[in-house]
C-alpha atoms as a PDB file:
ATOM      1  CA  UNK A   1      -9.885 -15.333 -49.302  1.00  0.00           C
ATOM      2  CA  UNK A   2      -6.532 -16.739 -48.955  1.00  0.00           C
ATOM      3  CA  UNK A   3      -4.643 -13.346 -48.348  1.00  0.00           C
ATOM      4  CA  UNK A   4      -7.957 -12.780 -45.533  1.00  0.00           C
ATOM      5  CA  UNK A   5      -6.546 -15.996 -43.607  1.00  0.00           C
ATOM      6  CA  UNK A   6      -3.199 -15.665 -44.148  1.00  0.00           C
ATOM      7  CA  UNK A   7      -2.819 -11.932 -42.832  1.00  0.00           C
ATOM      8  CA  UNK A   8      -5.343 -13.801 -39.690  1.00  0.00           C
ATOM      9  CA  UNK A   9      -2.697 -15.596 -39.026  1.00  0.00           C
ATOM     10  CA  UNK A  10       0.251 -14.159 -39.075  1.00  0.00           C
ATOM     11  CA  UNK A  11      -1.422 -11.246 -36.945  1.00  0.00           C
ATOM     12  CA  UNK A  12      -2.709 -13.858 -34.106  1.00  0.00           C
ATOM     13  CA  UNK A  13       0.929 -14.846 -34.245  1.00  0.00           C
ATOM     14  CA  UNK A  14       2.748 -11.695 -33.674  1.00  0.00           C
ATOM     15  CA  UNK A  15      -0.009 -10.777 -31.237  1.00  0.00           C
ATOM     16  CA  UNK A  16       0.922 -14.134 -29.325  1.00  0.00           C
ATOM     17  CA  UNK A  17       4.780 -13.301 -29.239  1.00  0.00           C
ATOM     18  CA  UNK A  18       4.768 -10.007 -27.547  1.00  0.00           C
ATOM     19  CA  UNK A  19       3.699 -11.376 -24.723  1.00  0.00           C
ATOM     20  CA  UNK A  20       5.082 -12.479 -21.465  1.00  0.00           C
ATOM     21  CA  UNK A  21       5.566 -16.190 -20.091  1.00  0.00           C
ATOM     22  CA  UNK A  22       2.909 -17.124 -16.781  1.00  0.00           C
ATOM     23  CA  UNK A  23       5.011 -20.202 -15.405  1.00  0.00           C
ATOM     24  CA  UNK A  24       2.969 -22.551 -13.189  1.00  0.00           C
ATOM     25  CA  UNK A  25       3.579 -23.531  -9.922  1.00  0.00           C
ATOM     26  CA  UNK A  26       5.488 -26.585  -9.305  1.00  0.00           C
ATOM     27  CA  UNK A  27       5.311 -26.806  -5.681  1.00  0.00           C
ATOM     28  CA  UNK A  28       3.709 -30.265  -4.373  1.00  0.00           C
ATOM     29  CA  UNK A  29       3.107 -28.732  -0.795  1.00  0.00           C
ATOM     30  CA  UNK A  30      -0.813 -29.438  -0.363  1.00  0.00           C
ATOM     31  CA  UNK A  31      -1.499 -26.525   1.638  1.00  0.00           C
ATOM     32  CA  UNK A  32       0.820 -23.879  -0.423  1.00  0.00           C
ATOM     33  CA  UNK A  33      -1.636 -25.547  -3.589  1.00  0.00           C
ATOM     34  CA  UNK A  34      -4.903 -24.656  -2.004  1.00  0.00           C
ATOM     35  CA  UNK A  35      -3.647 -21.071  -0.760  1.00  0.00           C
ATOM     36  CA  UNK A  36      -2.447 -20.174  -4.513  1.00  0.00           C
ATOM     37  CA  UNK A  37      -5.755 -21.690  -5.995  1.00  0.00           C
ATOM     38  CA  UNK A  38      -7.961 -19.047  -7.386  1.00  0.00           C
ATOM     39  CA  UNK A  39      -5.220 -16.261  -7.134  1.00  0.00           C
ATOM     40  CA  UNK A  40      -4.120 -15.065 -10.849  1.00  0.00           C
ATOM     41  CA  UNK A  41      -2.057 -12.300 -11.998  1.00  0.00           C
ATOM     42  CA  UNK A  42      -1.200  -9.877 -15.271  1.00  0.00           C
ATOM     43  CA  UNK A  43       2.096  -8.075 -16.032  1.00  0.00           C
ATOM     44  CA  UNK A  44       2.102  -4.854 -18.378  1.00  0.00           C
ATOM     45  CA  UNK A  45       4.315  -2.550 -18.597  1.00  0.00           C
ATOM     46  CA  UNK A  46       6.088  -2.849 -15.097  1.00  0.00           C
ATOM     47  CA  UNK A  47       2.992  -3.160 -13.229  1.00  0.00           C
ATOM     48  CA  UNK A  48       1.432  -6.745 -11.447  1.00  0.00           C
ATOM     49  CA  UNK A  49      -2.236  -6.890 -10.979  1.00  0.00           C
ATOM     50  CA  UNK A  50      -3.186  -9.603  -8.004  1.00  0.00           C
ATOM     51  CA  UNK A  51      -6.745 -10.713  -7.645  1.00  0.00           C
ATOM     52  CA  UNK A  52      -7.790 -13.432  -5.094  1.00  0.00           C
ATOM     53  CA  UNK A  53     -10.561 -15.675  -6.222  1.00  0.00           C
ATOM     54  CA  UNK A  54      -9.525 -18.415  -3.968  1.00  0.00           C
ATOM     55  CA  UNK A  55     -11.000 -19.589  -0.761  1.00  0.00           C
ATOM     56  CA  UNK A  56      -8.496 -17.320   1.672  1.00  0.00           C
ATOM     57  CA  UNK A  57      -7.768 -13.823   3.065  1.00  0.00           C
ATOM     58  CA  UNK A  58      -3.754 -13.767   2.047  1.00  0.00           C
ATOM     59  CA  UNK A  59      -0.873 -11.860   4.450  1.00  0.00           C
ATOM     60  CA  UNK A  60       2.233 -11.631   1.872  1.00  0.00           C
ATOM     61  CA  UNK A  61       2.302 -12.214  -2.107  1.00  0.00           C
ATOM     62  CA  UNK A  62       5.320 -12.034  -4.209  1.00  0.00           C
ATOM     63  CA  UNK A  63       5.816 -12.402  -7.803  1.00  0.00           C
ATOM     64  CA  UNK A  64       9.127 -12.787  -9.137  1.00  0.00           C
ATOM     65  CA  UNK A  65      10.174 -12.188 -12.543  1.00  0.00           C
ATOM     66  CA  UNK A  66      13.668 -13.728 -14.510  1.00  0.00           C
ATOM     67  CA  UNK A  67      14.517 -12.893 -18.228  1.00  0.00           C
ATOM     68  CA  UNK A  68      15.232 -15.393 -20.953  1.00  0.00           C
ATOM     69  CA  UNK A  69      17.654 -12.744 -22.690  1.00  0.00           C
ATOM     70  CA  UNK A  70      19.575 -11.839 -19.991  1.00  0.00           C
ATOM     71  CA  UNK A  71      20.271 -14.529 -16.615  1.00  0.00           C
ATOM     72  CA  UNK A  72      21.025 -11.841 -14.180  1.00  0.00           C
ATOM     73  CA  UNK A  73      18.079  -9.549 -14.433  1.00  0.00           C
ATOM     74  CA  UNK A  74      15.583 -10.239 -11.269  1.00  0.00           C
ATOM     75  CA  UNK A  75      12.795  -8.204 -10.918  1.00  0.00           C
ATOM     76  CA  UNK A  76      10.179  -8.428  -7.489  1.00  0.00           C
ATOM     77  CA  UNK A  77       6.834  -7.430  -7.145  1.00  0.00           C
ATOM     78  CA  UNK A  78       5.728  -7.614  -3.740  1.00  0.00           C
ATOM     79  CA  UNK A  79       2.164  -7.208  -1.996  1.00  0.00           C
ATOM     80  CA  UNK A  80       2.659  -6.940   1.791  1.00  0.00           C
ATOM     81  CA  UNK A  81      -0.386  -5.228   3.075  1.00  0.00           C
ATOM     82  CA  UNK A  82      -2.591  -8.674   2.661  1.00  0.00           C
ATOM     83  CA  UNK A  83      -4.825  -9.117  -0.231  1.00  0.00           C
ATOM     84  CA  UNK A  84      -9.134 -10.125   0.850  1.00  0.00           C
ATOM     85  CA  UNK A  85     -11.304 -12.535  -0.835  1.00  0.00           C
ATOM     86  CA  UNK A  86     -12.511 -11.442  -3.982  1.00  0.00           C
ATOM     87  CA  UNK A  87     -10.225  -8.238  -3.753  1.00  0.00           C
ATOM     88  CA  UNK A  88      -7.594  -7.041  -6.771  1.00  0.00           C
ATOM     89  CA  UNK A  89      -4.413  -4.651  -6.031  1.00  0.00           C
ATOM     90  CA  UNK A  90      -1.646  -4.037  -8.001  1.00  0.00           C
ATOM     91  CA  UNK A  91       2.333  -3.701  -7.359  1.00  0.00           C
ATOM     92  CA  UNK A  92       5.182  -2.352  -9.260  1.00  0.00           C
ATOM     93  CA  UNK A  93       7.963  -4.740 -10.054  1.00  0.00           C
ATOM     94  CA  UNK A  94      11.496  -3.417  -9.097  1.00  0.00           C
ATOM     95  CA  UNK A  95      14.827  -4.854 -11.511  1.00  0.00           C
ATOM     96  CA  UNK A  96      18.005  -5.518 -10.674  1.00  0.00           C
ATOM     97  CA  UNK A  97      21.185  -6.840 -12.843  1.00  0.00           C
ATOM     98  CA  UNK A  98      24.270  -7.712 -12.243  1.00  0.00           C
ATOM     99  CA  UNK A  99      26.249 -10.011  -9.733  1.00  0.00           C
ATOM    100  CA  UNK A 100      27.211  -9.071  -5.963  1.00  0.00           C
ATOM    101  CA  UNK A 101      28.687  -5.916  -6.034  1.00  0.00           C
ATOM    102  CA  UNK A 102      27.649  -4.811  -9.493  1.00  0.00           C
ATOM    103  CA  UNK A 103      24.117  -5.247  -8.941  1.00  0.00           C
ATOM    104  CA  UNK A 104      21.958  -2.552 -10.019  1.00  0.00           C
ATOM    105  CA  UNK A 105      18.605  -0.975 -10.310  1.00  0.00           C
ATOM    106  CA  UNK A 106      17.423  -0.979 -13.854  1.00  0.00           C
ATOM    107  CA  UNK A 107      14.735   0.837 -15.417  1.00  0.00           C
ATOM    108  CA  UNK A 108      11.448  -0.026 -17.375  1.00  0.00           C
ATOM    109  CA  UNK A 109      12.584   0.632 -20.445  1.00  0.00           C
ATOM    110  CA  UNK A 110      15.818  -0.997 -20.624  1.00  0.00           C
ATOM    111  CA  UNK A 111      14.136  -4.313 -20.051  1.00  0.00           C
ATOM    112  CA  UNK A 112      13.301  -6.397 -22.685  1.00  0.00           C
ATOM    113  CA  UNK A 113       9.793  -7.043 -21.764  1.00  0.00           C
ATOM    114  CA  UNK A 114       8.874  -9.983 -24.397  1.00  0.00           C
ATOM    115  CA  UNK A 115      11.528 -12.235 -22.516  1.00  0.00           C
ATOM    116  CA  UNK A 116       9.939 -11.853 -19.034  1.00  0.00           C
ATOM    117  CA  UNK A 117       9.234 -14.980 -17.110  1.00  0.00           C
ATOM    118  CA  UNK A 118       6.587 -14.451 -14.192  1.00  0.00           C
ATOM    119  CA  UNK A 119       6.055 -17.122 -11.232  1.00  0.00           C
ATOM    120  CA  UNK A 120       4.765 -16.965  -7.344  1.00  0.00           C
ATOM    121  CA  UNK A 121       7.545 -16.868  -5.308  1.00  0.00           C
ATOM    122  CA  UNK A 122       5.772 -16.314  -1.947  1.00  0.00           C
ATOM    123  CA  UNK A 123       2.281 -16.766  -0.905  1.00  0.00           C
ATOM    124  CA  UNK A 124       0.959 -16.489   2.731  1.00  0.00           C
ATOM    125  CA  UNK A 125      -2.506 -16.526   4.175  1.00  0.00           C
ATOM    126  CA  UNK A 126      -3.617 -14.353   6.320  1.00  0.00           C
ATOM    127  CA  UNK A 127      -4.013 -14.823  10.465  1.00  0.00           C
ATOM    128  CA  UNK A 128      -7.674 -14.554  11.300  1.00  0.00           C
END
């Protein structure tokens, strides 16, 4: 029985530490809040998946990613063609590395994908 709950556990916990970090939105702006209320997101392999459960049509979303494991890694997904109520669409996320001129493109699988940190960096509504 022991063994049973011990092998639980240390499964749940290796399941738990693959994945990426969601950070919340800081902003205090009232009416970036309420447009970013009900929209949620999901990374996997390269890949952002948008759906908008809030209360608006949206014009521009962009999700920005940062590493823990490596400070000049940025990576962008962006979703320009507006995004409907109750509507899902998904983006691919482009990297870069490096500093001014050594900045480069960097592929999928060169990325250390555990370290990922995911946050809104844009979020628009949509003109009626």
């Amino acid at each position: 029985m022991k063994k049973i709950l011990l092998a639980s556990l240390l499964l749940i916990a290796g399941i738990s530490g693959y994945a990426q970090s969601y950070q919340p939105v800081t902003s205090k702006n009232k009416t970036y809040l309420a447009t970013v209320k009900g929209l949620s997101y999901t990374y996997k392999d390269g890949i952002v998946t948008l759906k908008n459960n809030g209360n608006y049509n949206l014009g521009t979303v962009s999700i920005i990613a940062s590493s823990k494991a490596d400070s000049t890694l940025f990576g962008i997904a962006l979703f320009e063609d507006g995004l409907e109520k109750g509507k899902t669409v998904k983006a691919a996320v482009y990297f870069t590395a490096g500093l001014g001129k050594n900045t480069h493109e960097v592929s999928l699988k060169d990325i250390d994908q555990k370290s990922l940190l995911l946050s809104f960096d844009k979020a628009t509504r949509a003109q009626r």
